[in-house]
N, C-alpha and C. Protein backbone atom coordinates (compact mmCIF):
# COMPACT_ATOMS: atom_id res chain seq x y z
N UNK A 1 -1.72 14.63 -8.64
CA UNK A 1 -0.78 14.19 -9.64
C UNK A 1 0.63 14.59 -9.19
N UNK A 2 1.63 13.99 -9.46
CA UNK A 2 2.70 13.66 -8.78
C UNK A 2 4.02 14.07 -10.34
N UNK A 3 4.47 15.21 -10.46
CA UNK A 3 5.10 14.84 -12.10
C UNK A 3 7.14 14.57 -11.37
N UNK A 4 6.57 13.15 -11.03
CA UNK A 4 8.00 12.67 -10.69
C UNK A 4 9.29 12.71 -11.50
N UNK A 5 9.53 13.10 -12.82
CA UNK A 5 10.14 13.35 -13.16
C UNK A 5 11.03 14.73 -12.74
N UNK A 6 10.19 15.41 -12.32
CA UNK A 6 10.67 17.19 -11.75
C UNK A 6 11.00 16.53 -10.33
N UNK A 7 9.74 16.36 -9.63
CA UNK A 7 10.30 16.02 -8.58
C UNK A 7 11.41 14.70 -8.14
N UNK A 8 11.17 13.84 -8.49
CA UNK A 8 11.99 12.81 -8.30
C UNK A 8 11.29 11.90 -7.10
N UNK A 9 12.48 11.19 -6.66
CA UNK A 9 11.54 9.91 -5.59
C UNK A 9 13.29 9.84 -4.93
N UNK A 10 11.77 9.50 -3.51
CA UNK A 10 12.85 9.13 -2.57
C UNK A 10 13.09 7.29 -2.38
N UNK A 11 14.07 6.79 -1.90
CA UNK A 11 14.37 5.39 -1.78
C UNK A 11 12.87 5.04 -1.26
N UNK A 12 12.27 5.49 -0.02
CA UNK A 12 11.08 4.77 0.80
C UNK A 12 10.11 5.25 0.08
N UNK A 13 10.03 6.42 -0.80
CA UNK A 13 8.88 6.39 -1.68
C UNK A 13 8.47 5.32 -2.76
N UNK A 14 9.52 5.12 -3.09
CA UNK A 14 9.42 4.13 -4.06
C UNK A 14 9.22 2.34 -3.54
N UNK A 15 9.64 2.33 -2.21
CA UNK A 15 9.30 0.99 -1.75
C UNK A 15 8.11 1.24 -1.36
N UNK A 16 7.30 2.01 -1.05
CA UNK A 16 6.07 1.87 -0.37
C UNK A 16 5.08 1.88 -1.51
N UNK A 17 5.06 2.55 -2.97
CA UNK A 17 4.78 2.44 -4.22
C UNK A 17 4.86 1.07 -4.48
N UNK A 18 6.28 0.18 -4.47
CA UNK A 18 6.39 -0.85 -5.03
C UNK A 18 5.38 -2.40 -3.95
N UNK A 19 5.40 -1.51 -2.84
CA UNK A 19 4.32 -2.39 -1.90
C UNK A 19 2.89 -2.47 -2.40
N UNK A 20 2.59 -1.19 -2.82
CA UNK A 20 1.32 -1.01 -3.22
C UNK A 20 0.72 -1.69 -4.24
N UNK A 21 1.84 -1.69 -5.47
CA UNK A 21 1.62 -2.39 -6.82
C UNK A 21 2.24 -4.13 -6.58
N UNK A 22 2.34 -4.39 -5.45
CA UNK A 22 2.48 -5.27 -5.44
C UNK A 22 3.76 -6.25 -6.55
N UNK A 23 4.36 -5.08 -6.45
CA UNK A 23 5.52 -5.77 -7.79
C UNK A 23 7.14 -5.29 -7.47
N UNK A 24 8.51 -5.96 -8.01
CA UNK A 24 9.52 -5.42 -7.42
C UNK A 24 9.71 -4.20 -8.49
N UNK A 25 10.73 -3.75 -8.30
CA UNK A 25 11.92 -2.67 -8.84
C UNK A 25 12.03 -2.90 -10.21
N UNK A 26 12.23 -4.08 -10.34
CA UNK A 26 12.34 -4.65 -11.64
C UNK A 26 11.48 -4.70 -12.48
N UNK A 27 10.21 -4.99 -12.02
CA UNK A 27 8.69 -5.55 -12.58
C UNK A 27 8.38 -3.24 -13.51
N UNK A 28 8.95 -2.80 -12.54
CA UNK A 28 8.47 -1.16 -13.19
C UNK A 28 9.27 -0.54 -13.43
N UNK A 29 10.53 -0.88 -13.66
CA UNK A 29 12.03 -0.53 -14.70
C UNK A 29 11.77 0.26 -16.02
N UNK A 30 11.47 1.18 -16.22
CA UNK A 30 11.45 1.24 -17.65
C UNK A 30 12.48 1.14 -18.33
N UNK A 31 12.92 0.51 -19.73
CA UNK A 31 13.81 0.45 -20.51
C UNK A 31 14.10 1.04 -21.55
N UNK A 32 13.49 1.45 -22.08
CA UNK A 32 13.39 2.13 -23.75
C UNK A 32 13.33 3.28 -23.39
N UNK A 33 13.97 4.43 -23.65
CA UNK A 33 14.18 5.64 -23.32
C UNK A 33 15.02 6.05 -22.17
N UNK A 34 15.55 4.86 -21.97
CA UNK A 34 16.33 5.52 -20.48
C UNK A 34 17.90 4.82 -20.19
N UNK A 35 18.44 5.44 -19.37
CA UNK A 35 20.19 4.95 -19.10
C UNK A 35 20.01 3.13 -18.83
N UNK A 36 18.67 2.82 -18.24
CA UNK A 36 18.79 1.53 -17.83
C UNK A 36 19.87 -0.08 -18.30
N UNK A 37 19.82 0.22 -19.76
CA UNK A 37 21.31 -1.04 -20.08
C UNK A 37 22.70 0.03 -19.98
N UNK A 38 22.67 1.24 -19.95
CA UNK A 38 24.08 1.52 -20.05
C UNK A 38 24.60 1.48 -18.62
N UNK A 39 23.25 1.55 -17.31
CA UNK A 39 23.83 1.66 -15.90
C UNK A 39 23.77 0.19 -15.30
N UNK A 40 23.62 -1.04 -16.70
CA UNK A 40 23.80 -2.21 -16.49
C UNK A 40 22.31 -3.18 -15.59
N UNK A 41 21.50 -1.90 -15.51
CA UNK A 41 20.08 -2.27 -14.57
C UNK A 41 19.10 -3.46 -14.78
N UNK A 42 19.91 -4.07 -16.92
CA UNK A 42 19.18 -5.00 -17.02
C UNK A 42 19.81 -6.28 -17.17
N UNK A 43 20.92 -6.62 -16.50
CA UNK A 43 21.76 -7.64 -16.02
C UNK A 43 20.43 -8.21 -14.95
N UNK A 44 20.39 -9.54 -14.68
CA UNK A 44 20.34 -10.12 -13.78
C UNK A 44 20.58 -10.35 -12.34
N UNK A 45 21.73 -10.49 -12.77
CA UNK A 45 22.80 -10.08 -10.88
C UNK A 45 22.25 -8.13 -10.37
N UNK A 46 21.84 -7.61 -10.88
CA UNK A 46 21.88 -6.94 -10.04
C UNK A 46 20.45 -7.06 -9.46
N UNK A 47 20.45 -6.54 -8.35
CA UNK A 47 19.52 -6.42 -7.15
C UNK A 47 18.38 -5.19 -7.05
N UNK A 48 17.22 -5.45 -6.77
CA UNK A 48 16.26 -4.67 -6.27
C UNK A 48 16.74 -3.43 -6.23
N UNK A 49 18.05 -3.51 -4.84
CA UNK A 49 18.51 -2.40 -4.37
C UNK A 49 19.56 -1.68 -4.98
N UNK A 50 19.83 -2.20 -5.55
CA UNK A 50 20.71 -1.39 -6.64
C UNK A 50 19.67 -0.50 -7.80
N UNK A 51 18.97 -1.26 -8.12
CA UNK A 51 17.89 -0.44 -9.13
C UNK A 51 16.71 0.53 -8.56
N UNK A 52 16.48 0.28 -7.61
CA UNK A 52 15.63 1.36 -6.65
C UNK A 52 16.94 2.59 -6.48
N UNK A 53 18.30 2.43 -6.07
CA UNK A 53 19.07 3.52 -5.81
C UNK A 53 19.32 4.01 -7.44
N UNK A 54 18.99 3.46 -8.53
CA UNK A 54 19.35 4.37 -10.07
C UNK A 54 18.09 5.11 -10.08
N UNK A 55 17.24 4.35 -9.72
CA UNK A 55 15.60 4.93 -9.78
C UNK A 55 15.94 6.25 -8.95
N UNK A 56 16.51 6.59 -7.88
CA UNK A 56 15.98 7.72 -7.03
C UNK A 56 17.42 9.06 -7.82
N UNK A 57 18.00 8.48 -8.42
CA UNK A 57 19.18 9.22 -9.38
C UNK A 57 18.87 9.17 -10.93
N UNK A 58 18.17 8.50 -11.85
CA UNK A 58 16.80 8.66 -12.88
C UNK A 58 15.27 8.32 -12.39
N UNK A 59 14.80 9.41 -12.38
CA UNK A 59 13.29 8.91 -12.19
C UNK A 59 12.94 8.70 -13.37
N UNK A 60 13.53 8.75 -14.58
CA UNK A 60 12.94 8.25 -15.38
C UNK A 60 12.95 6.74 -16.02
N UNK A 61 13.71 6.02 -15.42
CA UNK A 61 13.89 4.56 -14.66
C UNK A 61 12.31 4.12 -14.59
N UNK A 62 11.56 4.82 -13.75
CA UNK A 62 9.99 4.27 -13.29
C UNK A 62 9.27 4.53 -14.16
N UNK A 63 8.70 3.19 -14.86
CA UNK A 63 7.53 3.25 -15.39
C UNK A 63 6.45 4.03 -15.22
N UNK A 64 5.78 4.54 -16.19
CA UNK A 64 4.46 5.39 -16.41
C UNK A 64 3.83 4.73 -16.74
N UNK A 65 2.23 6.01 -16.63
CA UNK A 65 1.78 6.88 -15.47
C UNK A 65 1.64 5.65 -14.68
N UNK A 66 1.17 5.64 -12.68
CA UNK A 66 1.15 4.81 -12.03
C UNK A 66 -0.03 5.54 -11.11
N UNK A 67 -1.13 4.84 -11.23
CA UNK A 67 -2.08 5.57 -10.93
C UNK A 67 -2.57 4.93 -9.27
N UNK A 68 -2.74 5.68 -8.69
CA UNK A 68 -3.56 5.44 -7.07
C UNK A 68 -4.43 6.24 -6.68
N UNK A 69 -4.81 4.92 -6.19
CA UNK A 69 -6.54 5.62 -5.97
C UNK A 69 -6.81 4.80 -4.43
N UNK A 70 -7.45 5.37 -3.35
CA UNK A 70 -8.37 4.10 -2.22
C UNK A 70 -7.91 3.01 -2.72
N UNK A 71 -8.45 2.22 -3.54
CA UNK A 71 -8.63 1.29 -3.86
C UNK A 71 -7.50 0.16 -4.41
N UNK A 72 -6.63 1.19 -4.28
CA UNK A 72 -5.48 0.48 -4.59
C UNK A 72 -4.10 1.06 -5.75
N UNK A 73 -3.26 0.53 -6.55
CA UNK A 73 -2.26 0.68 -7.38
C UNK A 73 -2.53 0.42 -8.54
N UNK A 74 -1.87 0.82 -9.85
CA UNK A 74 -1.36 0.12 -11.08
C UNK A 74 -0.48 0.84 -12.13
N UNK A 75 0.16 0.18 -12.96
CA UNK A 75 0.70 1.05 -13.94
C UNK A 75 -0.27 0.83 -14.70
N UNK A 76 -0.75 2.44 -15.15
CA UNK A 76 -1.91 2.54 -16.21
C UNK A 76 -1.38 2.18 -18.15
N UNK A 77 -0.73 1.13 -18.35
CA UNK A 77 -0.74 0.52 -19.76
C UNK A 77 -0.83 -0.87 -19.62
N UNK A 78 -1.75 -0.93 -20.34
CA UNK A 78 -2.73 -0.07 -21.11
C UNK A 78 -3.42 0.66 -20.18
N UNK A 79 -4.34 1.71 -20.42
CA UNK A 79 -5.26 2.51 -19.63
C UNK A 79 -6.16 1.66 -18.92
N UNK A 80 -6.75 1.08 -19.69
CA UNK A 80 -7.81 0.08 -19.32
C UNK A 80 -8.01 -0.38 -17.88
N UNK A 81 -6.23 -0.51 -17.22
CA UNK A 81 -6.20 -0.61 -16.03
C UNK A 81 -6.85 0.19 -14.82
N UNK A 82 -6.69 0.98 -15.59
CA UNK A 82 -7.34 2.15 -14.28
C UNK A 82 -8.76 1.40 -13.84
N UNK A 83 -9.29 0.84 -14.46
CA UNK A 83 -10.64 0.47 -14.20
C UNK A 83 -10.96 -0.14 -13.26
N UNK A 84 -9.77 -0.63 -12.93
CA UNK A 84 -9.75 -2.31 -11.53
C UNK A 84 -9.79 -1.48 -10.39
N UNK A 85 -9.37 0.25 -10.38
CA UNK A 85 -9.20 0.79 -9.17
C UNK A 85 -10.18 1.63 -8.66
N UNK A 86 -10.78 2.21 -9.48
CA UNK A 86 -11.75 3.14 -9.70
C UNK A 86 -12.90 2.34 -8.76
């Protein structure tokens, strides 16, 4: 277990995560609870790379929990997900 919030994320951690889940920057943004509209992250125009660099300056930007296993990635919400990996 990984409590990324303490630790945080690096830029290539998070692209190799976002490889895994098969989804961009955007797709695991969290919004509700976090700076994300005040650092403008949910504009359009901005880019992947702009929101991966707020992500590694809030980790709390990244969606929760994000579970990996062998078998692969997911964000666990609902939980249920976990099941596809297991």
């Amino acid at each position: 277990m990984v409590e990324y919030l303490k630790a945080g994320w690096t830029k290539p951690q998070l692209k190799e995560l976002l490889s895994k889940l098969g989804l961009t920057a955007r797709d695991v943004m969290r919004i509700r609870g976090t700076p994300a509209e005040e650092l403008k992250l949910t504009d359009r125009n901005t880019s992947d790379e702009e929101i991966l660099d707020a992500m590694v300056g809030h980790p709390i930007l990244v969606e929760r929990p994000i579970v990996l296993t062998p078998k692969g990635a997911v964000i666990a919400r609902p939980p249920e997900k976990i099941e596809a990996i297991l």
